[in-house]
PDB file of N, CA and C in Angstrom:
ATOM      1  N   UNK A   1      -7.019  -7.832   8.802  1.00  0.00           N
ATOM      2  CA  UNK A   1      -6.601  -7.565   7.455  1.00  0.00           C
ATOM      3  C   UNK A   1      -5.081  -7.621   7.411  1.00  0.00           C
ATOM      4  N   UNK A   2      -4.887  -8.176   6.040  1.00  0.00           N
ATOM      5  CA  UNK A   2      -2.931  -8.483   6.166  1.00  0.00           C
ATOM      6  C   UNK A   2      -2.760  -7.414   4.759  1.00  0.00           C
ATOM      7  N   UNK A   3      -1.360  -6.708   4.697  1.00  0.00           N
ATOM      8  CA  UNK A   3      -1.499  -6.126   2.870  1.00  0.00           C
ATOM      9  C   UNK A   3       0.063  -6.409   2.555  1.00  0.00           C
ATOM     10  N   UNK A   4      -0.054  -6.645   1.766  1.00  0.00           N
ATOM     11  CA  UNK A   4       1.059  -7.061   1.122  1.00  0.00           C
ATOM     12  C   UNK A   4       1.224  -6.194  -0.172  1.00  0.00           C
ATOM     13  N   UNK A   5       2.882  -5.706  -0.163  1.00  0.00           N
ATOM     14  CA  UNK A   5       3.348  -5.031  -1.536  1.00  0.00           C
ATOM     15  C   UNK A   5       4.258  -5.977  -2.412  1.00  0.00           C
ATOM     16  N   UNK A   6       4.018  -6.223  -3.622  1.00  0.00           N
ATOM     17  CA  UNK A   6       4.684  -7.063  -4.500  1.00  0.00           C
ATOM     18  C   UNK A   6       5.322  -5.723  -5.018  1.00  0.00           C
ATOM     19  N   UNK A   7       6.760  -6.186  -4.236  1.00  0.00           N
ATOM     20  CA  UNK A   7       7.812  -4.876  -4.940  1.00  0.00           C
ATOM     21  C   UNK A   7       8.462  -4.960  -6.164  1.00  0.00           C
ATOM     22  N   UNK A   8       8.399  -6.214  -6.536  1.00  0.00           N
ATOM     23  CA  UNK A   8       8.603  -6.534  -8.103  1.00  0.00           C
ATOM     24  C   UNK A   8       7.771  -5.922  -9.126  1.00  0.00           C
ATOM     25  N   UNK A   9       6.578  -6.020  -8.495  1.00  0.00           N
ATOM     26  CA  UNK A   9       5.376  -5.108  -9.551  1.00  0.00           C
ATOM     27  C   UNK A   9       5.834  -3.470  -9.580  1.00  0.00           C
ATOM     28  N   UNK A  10       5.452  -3.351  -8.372  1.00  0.00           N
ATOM     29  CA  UNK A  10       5.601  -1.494  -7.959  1.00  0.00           C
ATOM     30  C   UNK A  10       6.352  -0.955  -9.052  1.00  0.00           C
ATOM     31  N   UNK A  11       5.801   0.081  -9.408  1.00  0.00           N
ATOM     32  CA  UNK A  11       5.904   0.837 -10.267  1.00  0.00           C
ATOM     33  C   UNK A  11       6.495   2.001  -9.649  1.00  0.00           C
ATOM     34  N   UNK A  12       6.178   2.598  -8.289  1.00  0.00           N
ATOM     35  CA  UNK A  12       6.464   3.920  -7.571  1.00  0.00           C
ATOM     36  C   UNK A  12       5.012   4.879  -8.127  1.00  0.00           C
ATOM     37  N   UNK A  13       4.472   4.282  -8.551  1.00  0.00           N
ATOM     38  CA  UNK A  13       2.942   5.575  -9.116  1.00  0.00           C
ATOM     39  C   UNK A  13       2.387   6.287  -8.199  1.00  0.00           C
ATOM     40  N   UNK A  14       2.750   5.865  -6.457  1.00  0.00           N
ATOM     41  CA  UNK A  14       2.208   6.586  -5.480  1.00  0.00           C
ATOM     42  C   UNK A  14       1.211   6.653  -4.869  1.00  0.00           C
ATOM     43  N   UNK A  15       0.049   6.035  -6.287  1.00  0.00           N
ATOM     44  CA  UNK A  15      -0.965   6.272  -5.828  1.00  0.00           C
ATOM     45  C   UNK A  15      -1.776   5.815  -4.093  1.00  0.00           C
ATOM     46  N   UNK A  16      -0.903   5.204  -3.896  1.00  0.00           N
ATOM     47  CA  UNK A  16      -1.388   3.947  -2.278  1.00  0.00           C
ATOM     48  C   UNK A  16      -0.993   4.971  -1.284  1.00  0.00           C
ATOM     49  N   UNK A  17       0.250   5.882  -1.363  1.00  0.00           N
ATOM     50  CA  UNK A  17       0.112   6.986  -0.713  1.00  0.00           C
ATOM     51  C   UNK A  17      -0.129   7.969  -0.539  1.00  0.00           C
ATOM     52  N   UNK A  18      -0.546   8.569  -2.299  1.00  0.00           N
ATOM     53  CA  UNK A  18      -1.922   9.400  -2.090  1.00  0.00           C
ATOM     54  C   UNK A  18      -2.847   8.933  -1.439  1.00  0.00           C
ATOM     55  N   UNK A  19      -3.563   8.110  -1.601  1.00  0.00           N
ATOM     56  CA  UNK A  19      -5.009   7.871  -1.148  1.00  0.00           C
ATOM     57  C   UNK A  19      -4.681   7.618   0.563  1.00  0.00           C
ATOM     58  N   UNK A  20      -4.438   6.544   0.527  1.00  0.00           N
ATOM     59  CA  UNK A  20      -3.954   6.542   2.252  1.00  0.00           C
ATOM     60  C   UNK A  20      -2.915   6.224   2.875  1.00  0.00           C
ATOM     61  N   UNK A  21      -1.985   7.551   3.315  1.00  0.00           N
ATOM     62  CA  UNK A  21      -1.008   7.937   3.563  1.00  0.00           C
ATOM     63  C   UNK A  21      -0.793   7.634   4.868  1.00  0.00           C
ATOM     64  N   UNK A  22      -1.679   7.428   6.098  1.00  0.00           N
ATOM     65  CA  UNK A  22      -1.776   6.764   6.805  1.00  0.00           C
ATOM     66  C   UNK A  22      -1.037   5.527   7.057  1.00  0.00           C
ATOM     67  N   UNK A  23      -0.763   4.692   5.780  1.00  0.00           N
ATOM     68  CA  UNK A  23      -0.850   3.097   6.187  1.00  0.00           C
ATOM     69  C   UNK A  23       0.703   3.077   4.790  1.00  0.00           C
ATOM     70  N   UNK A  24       0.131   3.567   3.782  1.00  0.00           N
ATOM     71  CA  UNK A  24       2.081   3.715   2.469  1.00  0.00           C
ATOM     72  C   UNK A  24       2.494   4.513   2.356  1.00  0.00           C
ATOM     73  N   UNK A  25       3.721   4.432   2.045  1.00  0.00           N
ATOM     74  CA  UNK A  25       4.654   5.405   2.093  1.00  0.00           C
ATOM     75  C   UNK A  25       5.488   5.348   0.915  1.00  0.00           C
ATOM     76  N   UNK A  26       6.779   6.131   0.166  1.00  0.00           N
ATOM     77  CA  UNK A  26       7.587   5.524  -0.422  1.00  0.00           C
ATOM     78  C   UNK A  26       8.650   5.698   0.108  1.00  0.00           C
ATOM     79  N   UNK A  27       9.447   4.661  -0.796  1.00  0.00           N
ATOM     80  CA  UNK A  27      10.649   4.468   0.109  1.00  0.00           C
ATOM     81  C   UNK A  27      11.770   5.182  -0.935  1.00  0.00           C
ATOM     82  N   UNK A  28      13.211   5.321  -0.353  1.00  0.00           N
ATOM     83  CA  UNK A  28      14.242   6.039  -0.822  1.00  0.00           C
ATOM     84  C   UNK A  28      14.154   6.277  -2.520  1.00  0.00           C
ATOM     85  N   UNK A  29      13.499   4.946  -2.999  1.00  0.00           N
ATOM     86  CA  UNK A  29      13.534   4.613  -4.326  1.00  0.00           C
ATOM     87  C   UNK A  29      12.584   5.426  -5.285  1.00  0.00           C
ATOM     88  N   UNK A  30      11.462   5.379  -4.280  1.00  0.00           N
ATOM     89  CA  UNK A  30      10.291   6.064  -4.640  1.00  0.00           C
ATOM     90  C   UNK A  30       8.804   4.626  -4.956  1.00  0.00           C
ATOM     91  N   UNK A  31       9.525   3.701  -4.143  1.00  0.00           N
ATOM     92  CA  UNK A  31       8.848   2.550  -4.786  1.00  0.00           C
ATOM     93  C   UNK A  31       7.546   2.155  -3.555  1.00  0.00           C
ATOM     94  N   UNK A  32       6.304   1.868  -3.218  1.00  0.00           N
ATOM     95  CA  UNK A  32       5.407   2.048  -2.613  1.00  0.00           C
ATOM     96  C   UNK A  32       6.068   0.978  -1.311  1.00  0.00           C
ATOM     97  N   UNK A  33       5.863   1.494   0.334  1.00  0.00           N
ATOM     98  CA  UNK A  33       6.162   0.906   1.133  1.00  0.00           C
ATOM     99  C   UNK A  33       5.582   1.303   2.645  1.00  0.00           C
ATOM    100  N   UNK A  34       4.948  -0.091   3.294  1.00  0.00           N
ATOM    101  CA  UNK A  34       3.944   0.054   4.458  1.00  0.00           C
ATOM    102  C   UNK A  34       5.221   0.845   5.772  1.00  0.00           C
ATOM    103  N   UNK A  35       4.364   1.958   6.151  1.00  0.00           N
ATOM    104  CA  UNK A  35       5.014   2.650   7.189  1.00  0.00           C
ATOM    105  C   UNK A  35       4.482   1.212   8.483  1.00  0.00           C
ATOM    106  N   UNK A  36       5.873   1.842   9.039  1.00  0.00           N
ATOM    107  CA  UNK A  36       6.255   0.843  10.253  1.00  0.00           C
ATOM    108  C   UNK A  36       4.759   0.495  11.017  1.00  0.00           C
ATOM    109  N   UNK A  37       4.119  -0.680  11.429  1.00  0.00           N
ATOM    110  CA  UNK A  37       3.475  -1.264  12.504  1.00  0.00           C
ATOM    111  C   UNK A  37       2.127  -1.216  11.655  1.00  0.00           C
ATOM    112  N   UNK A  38       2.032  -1.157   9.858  1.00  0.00           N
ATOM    113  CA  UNK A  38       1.037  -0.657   9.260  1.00  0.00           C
ATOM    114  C   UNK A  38       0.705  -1.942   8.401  1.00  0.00           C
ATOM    115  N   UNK A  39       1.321  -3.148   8.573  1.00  0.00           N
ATOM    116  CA  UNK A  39       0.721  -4.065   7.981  1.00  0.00           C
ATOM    117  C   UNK A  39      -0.309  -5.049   8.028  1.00  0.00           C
ATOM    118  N   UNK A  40      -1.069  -4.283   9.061  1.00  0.00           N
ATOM    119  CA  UNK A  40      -2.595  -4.681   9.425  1.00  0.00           C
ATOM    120  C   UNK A  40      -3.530  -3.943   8.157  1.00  0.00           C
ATOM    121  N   UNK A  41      -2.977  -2.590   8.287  1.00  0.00           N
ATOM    122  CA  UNK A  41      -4.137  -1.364   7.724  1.00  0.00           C
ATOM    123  C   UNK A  41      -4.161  -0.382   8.759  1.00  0.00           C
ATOM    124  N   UNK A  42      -3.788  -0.961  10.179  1.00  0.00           N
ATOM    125  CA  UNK A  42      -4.305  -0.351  10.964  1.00  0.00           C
ATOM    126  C   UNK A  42      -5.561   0.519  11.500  1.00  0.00           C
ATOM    127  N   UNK A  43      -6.843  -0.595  10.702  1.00  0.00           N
ATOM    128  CA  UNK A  43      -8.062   0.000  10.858  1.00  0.00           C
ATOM    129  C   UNK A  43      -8.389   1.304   9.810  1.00  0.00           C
ATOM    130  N   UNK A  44      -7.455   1.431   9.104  1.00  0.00           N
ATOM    131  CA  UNK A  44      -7.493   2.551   8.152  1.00  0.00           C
ATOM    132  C   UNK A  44      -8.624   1.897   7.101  1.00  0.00           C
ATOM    133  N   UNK A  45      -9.936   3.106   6.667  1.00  0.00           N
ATOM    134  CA  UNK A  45     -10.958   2.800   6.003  1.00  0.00           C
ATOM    135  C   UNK A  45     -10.532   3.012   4.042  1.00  0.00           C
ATOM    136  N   UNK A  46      -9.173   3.282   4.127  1.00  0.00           N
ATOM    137  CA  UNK A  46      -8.764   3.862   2.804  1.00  0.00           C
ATOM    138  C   UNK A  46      -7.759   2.707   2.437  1.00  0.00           C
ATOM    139  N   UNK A  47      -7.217   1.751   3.039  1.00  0.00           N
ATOM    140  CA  UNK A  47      -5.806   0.615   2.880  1.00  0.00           C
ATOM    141  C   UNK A  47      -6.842   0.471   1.662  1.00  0.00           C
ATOM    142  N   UNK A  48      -7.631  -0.470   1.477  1.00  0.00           N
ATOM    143  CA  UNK A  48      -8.435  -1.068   0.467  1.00  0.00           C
ATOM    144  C   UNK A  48      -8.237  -0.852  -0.780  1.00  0.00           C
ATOM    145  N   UNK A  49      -9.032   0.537  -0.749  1.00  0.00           N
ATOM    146  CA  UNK A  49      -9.402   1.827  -1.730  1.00  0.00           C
ATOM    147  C   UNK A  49      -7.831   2.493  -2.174  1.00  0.00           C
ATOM    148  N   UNK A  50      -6.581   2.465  -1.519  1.00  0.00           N
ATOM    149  CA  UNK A  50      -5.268   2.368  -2.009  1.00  0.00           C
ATOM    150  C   UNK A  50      -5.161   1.218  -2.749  1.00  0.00           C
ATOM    151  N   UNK A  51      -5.277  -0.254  -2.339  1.00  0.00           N
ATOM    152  CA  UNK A  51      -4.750  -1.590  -3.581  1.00  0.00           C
ATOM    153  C   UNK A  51      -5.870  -1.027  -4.837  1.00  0.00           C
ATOM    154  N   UNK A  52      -6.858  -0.838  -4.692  1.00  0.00           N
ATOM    155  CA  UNK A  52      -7.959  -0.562  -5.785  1.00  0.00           C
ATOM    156  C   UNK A  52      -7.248   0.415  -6.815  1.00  0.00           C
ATOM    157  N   UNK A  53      -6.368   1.331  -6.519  1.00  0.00           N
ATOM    158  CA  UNK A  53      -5.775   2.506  -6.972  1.00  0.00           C
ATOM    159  C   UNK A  53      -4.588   2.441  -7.576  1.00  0.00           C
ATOM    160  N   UNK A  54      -3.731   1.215  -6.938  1.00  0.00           N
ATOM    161  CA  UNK A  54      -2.466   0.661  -7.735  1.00  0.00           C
ATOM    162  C   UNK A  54      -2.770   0.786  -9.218  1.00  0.00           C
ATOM    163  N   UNK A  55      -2.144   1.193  -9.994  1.00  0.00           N
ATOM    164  CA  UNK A  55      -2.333   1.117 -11.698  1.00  0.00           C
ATOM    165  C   UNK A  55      -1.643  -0.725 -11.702  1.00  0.00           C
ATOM    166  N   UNK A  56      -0.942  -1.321 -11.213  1.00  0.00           N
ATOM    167  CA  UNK A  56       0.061  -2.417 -11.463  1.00  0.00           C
ATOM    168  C   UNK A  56      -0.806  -3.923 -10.448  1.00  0.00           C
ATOM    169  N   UNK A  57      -1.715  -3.133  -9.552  1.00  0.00           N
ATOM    170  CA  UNK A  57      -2.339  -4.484  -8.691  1.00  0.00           C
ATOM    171  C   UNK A  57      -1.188  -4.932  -7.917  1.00  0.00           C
ATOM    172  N   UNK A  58       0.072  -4.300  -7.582  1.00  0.00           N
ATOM    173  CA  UNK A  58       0.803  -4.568  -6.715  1.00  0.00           C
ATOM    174  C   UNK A  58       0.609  -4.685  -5.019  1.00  0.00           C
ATOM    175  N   UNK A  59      -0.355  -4.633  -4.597  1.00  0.00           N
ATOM    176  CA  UNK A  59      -0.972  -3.986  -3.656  1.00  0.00           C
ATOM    177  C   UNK A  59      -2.241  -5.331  -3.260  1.00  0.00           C
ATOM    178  N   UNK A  60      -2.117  -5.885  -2.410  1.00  0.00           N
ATOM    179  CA  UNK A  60      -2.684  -7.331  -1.931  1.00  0.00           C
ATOM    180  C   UNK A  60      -3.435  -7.367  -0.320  1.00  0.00           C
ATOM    181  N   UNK A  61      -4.934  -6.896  -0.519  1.00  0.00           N
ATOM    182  CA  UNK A  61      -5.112  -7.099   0.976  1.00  0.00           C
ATOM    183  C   UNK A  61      -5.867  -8.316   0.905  1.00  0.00           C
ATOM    184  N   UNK A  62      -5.601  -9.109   2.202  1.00  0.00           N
ATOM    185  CA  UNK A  62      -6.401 -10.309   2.384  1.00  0.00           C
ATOM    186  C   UNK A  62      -6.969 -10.403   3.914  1.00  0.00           C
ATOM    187  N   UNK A  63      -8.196 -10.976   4.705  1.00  0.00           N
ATOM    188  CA  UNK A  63      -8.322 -11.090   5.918  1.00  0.00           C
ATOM    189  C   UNK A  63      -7.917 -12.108   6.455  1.00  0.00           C
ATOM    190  N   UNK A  64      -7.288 -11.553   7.767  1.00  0.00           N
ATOM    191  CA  UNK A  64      -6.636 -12.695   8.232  1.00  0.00           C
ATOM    192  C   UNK A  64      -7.838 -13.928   8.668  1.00  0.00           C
TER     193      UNK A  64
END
Protein backbone atom coordinates (compact mmCIF):
# COMPACT_ATOMS: atom_id res chain seq x y z
CA UNK A 1 0.00 0.00 0.00
CA UNK A 2 1.39 3.61 -1.01
CA UNK A 3 -0.75 6.94 0.67
CA UNK A 4 -0.38 9.93 -0.49
CA UNK A 5 -1.45 13.53 1.04
CA UNK A 6 -2.56 16.18 -1.50
CA UNK A 7 -1.42 19.13 0.68
CA UNK A 8 -3.08 21.50 -1.56
CA UNK A 9 -6.42 19.93 -0.60
CA UNK A 10 -5.74 19.49 3.27
CA UNK A 11 -7.78 21.32 5.08
CA UNK A 12 -5.94 20.44 8.68
CA UNK A 13 -9.57 18.71 9.83
CA UNK A 14 -7.39 16.05 11.54
CA UNK A 15 -9.51 13.70 11.03
CA UNK A 16 -6.58 11.03 9.47
CA UNK A 17 -5.03 11.57 12.82
CA UNK A 18 -7.78 10.99 14.81
CA UNK A 19 -8.63 7.83 13.38
CA UNK A 20 -5.10 6.51 12.83
CA UNK A 21 -2.58 8.21 14.59
CA UNK A 22 -0.30 5.55 14.08
CA UNK A 23 0.47 6.32 10.40
CA UNK A 24 -0.76 10.93 10.36
CA UNK A 25 0.18 13.36 12.04
CA UNK A 26 -0.03 17.21 11.76
CA UNK A 27 2.43 19.24 10.97
CA UNK A 28 3.58 22.80 12.46
CA UNK A 29 0.71 24.20 10.32
CA UNK A 30 -1.77 21.94 11.54
CA UNK A 31 -2.08 20.55 8.01
CA UNK A 32 -2.38 16.46 7.82
CA UNK A 33 1.19 14.72 7.51
CA UNK A 34 2.60 10.89 7.27
CA UNK A 35 4.87 10.35 10.42
CA UNK A 36 8.33 9.34 9.33
CA UNK A 37 8.80 5.59 7.62
CA UNK A 38 4.70 5.64 7.44
CA UNK A 39 4.16 5.84 3.84
CA UNK A 40 3.40 2.28 3.39
CA UNK A 41 0.52 2.37 6.22
CA UNK A 42 2.74 0.40 7.87
CA UNK A 43 0.33 -2.50 8.04
CA UNK A 44 -1.91 -0.20 10.00
CA UNK A 45 -5.71 -1.65 9.65
CA UNK A 46 -7.07 2.11 10.12
CA UNK A 47 -4.61 4.12 7.09
CA UNK A 48 -7.75 3.31 4.84
CA UNK A 49 -10.58 4.12 7.17
CA UNK A 50 -8.41 7.63 7.82
CA UNK A 51 -8.57 8.62 3.64
CA UNK A 52 -12.40 7.47 4.06
CA UNK A 53 -12.59 10.20 6.91
CA UNK A 54 -10.83 13.12 5.08
CA UNK A 55 -13.91 15.64 4.72
CA UNK A 56 -11.62 17.08 1.41
CA UNK A 57 -10.53 13.32 -0.14
CA UNK A 58 -7.08 14.64 0.32
CA UNK A 59 -5.89 11.45 1.44
CA UNK A 60 -4.96 8.75 -1.54
CA UNK A 61 -4.21 5.10 -0.82
CA UNK A 62 -3.29 2.94 -3.72
CA UNK A 63 -1.56 -0.78 -3.83
CA UNK A 64 1.55 -0.96 -4.86
Amino acid sequence: MRIAIDTDRCIGAGQCALTAPGVFTQDDDGFSALLPGREDGAGDPLAREAARACPVQAITVTED
